[in-house]
C-alpha atoms as a PDB file:
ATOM      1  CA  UNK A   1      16.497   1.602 -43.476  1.00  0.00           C
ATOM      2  CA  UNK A   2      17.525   3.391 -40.217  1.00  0.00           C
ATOM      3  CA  UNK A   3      13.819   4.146 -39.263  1.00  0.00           C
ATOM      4  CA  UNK A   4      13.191   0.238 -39.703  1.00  0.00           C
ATOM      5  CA  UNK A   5      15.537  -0.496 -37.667  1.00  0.00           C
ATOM      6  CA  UNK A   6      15.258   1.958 -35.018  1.00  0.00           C
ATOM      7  CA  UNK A   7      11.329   0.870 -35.114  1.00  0.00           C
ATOM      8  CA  UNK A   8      12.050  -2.874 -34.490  1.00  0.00           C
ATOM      9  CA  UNK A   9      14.885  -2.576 -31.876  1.00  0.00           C
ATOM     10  CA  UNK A  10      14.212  -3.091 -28.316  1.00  0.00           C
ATOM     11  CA  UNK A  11      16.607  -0.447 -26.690  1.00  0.00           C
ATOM     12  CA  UNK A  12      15.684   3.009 -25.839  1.00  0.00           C
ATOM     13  CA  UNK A  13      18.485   5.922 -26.832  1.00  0.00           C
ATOM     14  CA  UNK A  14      20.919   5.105 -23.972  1.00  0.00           C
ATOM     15  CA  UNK A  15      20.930   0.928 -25.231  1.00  0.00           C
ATOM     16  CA  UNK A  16      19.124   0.061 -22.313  1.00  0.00           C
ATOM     17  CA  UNK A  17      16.612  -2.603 -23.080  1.00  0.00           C
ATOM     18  CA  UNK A  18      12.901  -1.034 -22.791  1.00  0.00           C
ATOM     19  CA  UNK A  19       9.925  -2.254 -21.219  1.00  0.00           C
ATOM     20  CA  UNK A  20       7.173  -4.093 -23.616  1.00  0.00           C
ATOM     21  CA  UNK A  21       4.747  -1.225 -23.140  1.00  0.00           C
ATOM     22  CA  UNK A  22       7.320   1.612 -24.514  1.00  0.00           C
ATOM     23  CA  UNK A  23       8.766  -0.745 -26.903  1.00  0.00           C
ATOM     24  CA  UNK A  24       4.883  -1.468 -28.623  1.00  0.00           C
ATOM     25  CA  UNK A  25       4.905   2.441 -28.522  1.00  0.00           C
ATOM     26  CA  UNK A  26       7.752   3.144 -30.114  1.00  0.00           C
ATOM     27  CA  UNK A  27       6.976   0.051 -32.755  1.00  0.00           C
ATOM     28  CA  UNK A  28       3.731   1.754 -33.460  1.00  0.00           C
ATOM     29  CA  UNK A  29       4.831   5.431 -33.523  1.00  0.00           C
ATOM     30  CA  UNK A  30       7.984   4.190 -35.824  1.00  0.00           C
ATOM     31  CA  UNK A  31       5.382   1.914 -38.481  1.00  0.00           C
ATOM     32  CA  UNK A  32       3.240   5.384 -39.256  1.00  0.00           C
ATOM     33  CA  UNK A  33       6.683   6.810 -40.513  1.00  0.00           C
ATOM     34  CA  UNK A  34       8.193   3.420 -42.084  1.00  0.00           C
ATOM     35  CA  UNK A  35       5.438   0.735 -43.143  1.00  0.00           C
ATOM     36  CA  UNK A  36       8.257  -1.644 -44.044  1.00  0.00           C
ATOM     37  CA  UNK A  37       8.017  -1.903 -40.310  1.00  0.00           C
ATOM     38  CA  UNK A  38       4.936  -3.887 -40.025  1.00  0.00           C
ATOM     39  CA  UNK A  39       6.672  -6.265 -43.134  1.00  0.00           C
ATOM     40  CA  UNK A  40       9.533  -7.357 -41.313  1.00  0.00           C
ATOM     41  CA  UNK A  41       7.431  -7.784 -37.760  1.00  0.00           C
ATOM     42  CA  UNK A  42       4.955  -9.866 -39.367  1.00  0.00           C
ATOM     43  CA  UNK A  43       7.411 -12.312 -40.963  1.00  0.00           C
ATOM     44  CA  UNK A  44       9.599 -12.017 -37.772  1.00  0.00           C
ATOM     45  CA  UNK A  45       6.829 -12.943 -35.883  1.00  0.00           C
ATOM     46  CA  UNK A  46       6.059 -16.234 -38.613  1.00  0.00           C
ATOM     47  CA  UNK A  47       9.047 -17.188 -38.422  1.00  0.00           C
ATOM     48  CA  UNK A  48       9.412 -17.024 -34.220  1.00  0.00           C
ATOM     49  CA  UNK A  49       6.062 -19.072 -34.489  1.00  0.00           C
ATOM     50  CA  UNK A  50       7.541 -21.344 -36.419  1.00  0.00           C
ATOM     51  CA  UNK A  51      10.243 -22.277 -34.028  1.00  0.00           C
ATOM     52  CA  UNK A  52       8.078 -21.581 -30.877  1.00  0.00           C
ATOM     53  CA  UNK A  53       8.484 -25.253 -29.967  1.00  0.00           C
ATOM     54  CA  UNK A  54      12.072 -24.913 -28.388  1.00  0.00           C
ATOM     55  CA  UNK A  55      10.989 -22.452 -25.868  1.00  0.00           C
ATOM     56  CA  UNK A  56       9.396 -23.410 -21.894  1.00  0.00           C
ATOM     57  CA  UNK A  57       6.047 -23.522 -22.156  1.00  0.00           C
ATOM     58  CA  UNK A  58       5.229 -20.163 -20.421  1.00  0.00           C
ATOM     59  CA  UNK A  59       7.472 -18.229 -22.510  1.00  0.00           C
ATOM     60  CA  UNK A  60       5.174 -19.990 -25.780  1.00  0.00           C
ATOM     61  CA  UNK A  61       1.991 -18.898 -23.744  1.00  0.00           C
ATOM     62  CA  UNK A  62       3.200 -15.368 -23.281  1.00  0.00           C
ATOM     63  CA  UNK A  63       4.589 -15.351 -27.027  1.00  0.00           C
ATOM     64  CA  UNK A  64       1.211 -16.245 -28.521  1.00  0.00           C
ATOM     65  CA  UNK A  65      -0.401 -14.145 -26.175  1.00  0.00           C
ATOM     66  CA  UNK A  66       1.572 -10.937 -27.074  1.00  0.00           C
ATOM     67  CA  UNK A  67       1.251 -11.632 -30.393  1.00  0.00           C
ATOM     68  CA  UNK A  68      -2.424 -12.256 -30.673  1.00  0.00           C
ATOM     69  CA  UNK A  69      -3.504  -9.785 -28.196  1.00  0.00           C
ATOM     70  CA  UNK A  70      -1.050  -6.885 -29.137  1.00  0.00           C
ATOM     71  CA  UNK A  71       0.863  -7.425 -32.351  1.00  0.00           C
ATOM     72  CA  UNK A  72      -2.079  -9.161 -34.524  1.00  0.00           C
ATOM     73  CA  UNK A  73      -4.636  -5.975 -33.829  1.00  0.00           C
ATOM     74  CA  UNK A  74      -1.920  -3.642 -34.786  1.00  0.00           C
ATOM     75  CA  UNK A  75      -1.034  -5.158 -38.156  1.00  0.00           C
ATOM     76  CA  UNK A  76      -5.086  -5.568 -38.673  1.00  0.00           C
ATOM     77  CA  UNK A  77      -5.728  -1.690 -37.908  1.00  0.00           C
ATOM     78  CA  UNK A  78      -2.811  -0.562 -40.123  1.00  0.00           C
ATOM     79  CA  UNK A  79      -3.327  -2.605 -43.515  1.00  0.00           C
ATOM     80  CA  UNK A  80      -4.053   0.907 -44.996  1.00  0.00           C
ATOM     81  CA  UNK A  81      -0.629   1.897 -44.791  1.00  0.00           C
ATOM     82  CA  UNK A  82       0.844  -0.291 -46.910  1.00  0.00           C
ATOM     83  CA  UNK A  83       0.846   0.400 -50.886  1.00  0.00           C
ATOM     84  CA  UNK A  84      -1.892  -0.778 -52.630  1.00  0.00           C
ATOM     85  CA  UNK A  85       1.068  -2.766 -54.557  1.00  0.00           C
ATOM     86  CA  UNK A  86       2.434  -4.725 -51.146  1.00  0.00           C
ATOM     87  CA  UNK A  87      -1.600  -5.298 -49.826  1.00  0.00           C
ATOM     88  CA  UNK A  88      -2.388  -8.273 -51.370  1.00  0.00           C
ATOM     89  CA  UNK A  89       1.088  -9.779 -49.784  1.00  0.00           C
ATOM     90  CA  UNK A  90       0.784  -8.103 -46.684  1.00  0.00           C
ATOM     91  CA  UNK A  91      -2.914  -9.798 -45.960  1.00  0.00           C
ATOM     92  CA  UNK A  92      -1.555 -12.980 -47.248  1.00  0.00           C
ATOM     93  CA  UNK A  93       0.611 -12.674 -44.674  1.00  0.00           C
ATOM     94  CA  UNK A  94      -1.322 -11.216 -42.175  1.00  0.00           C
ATOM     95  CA  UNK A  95      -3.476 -14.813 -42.466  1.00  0.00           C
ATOM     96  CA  UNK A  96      -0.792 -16.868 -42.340  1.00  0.00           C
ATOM     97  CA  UNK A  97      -0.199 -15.422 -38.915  1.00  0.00           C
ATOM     98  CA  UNK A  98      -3.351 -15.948 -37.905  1.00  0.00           C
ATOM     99  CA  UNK A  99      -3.640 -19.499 -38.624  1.00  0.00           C
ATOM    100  CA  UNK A 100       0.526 -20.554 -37.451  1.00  0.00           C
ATOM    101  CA  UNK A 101      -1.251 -18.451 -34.099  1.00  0.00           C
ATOM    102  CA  UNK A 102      -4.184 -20.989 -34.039  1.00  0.00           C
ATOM    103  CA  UNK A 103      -2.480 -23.627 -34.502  1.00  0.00           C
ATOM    104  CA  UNK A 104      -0.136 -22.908 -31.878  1.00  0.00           C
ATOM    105  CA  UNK A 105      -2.941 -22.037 -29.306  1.00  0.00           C
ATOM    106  CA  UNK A 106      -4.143 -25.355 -30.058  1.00  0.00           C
ATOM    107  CA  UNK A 107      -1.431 -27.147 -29.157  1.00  0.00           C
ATOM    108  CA  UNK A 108      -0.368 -25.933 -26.082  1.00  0.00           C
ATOM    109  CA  UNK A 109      -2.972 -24.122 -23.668  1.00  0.00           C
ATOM    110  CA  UNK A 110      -2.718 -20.186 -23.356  1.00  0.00           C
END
């Protein structure tokens, strides 16, 4: 559990917040040792989709960006880490991503 969390928290080891390129670092690094990782970032990232409406527009554009451009190859590449027991969940998942990320490119302009 500590590894999961340690893997999806922004803050380096002082509890300063970290930059986006050591934080997708650290994600990756942490989701070879935990795959739960990748679980709880894909349905974090659903669910932030989900609710993407609330935010100012460039702060949806950069979301969807980052998520597409970063996140989404990263959870592509490392489908062989999860069990062969969570895969079928994981890529149902995985799709739903895709499409809440389609949809949201749609309606706004990234």
């Amino acid at each position: 559990m500590a590894d999961i969390v340690e893997g999806m928290t922004c803050l380096d080891t002082e509890g300063n917040k970290m930059g986006k390129q050591p934080y997708f670092e650290k994600f990756l690094r942490f989701s070879y040792k935990e795959w739960r990782i990748l679980f709880v970032k894909i349905l974090d990232s659903i669910d932030n989709l989900e609710t993407l409406h609330g935010l100012p527009l460039e702060k949806q554009q950069r979301f969807i960006r980052e998520k597409k451009e970063i996140f989404l190859p990263i959870f592509t590449k490392n489908t062989s880490l999860i069990p062969s027991s969570f895969q079928q969940s994981y890529i149902t998942l995985l799709e739903e991503l895709k499409q809440l990320l389609s949809q949201a490119e749609t309606s706004i302009s990234v």
